[in-house]
Protein backbone atom coordinates (compact mmCIF):
# COMPACT_ATOMS: atom_id res chain seq x y z
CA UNK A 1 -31.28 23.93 -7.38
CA UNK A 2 -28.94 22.89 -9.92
CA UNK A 3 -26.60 25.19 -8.23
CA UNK A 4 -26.66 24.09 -5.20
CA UNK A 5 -25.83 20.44 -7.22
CA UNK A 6 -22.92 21.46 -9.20
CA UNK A 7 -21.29 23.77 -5.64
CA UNK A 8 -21.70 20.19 -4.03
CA UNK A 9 -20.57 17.91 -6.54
CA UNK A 10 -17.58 20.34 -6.59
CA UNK A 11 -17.06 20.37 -2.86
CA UNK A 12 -16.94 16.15 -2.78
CA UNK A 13 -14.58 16.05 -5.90
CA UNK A 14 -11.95 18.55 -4.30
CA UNK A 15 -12.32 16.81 -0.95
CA UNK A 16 -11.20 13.23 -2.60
CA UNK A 17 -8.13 14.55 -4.00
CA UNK A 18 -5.58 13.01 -1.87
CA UNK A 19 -2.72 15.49 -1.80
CA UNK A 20 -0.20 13.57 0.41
CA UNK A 21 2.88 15.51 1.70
CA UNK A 22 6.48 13.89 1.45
CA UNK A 23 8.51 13.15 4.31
CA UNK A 24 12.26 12.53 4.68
CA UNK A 25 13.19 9.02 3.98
CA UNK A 26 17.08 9.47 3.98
CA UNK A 27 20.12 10.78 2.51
CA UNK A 28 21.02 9.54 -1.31
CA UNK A 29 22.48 6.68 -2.08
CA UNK A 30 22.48 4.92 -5.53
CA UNK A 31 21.02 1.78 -3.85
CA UNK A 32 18.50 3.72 -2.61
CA UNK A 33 17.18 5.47 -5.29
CA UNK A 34 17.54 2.01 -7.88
CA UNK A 35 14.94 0.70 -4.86
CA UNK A 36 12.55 3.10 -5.33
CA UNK A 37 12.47 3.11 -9.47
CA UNK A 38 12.44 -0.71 -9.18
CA UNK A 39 8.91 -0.28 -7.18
CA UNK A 40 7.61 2.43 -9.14
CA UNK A 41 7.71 4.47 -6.14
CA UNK A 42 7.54 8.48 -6.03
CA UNK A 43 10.33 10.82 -4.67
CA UNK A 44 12.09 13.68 -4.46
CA UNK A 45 15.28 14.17 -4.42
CA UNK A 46 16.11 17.78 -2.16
CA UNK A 47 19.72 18.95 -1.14
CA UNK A 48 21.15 15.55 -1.14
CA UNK A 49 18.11 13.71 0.94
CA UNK A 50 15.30 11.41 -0.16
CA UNK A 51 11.86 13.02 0.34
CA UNK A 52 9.14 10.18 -0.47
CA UNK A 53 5.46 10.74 0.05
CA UNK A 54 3.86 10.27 3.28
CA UNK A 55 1.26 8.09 2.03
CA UNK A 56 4.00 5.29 0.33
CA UNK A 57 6.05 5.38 3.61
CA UNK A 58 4.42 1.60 4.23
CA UNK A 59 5.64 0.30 0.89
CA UNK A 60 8.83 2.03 1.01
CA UNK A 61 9.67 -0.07 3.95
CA UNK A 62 8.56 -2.94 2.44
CA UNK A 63 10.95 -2.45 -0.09
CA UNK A 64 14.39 -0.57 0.40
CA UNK A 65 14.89 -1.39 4.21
């Protein structure tokens, strides 16, 4: 029984892990990037291009359009 506990406690803690991908935002620019430090925002920066995570794309909007 306690087993079968700890496998599903396990199972529910993995599946609330919210591993968002990142998505292109748009090419770097120093304006850009000051944006996104300014909000605390996460990013990547990949061959020249932005890369911010899917899950931020609302609040990246919000702030650097």
């Amino acid at each position: 029984m306690k087993k079968a506990v700890m496998i599903l406690l396990l199972m529910i803690l993995m599946g609330c892990q919210s591993q968002s991908e990142f998505i292109y935002w748009t090419d770097v620019t120093e304006n850009q990037i000051q944006r996104l430090n300014d909000a605390k925002l996460k990013y990547e920066v990949r061959d020249g291009q932005v890369w911010i995570k899917e899950s931020d794309m609302f609040k990246v909007v919000t702030c650097c359009s």
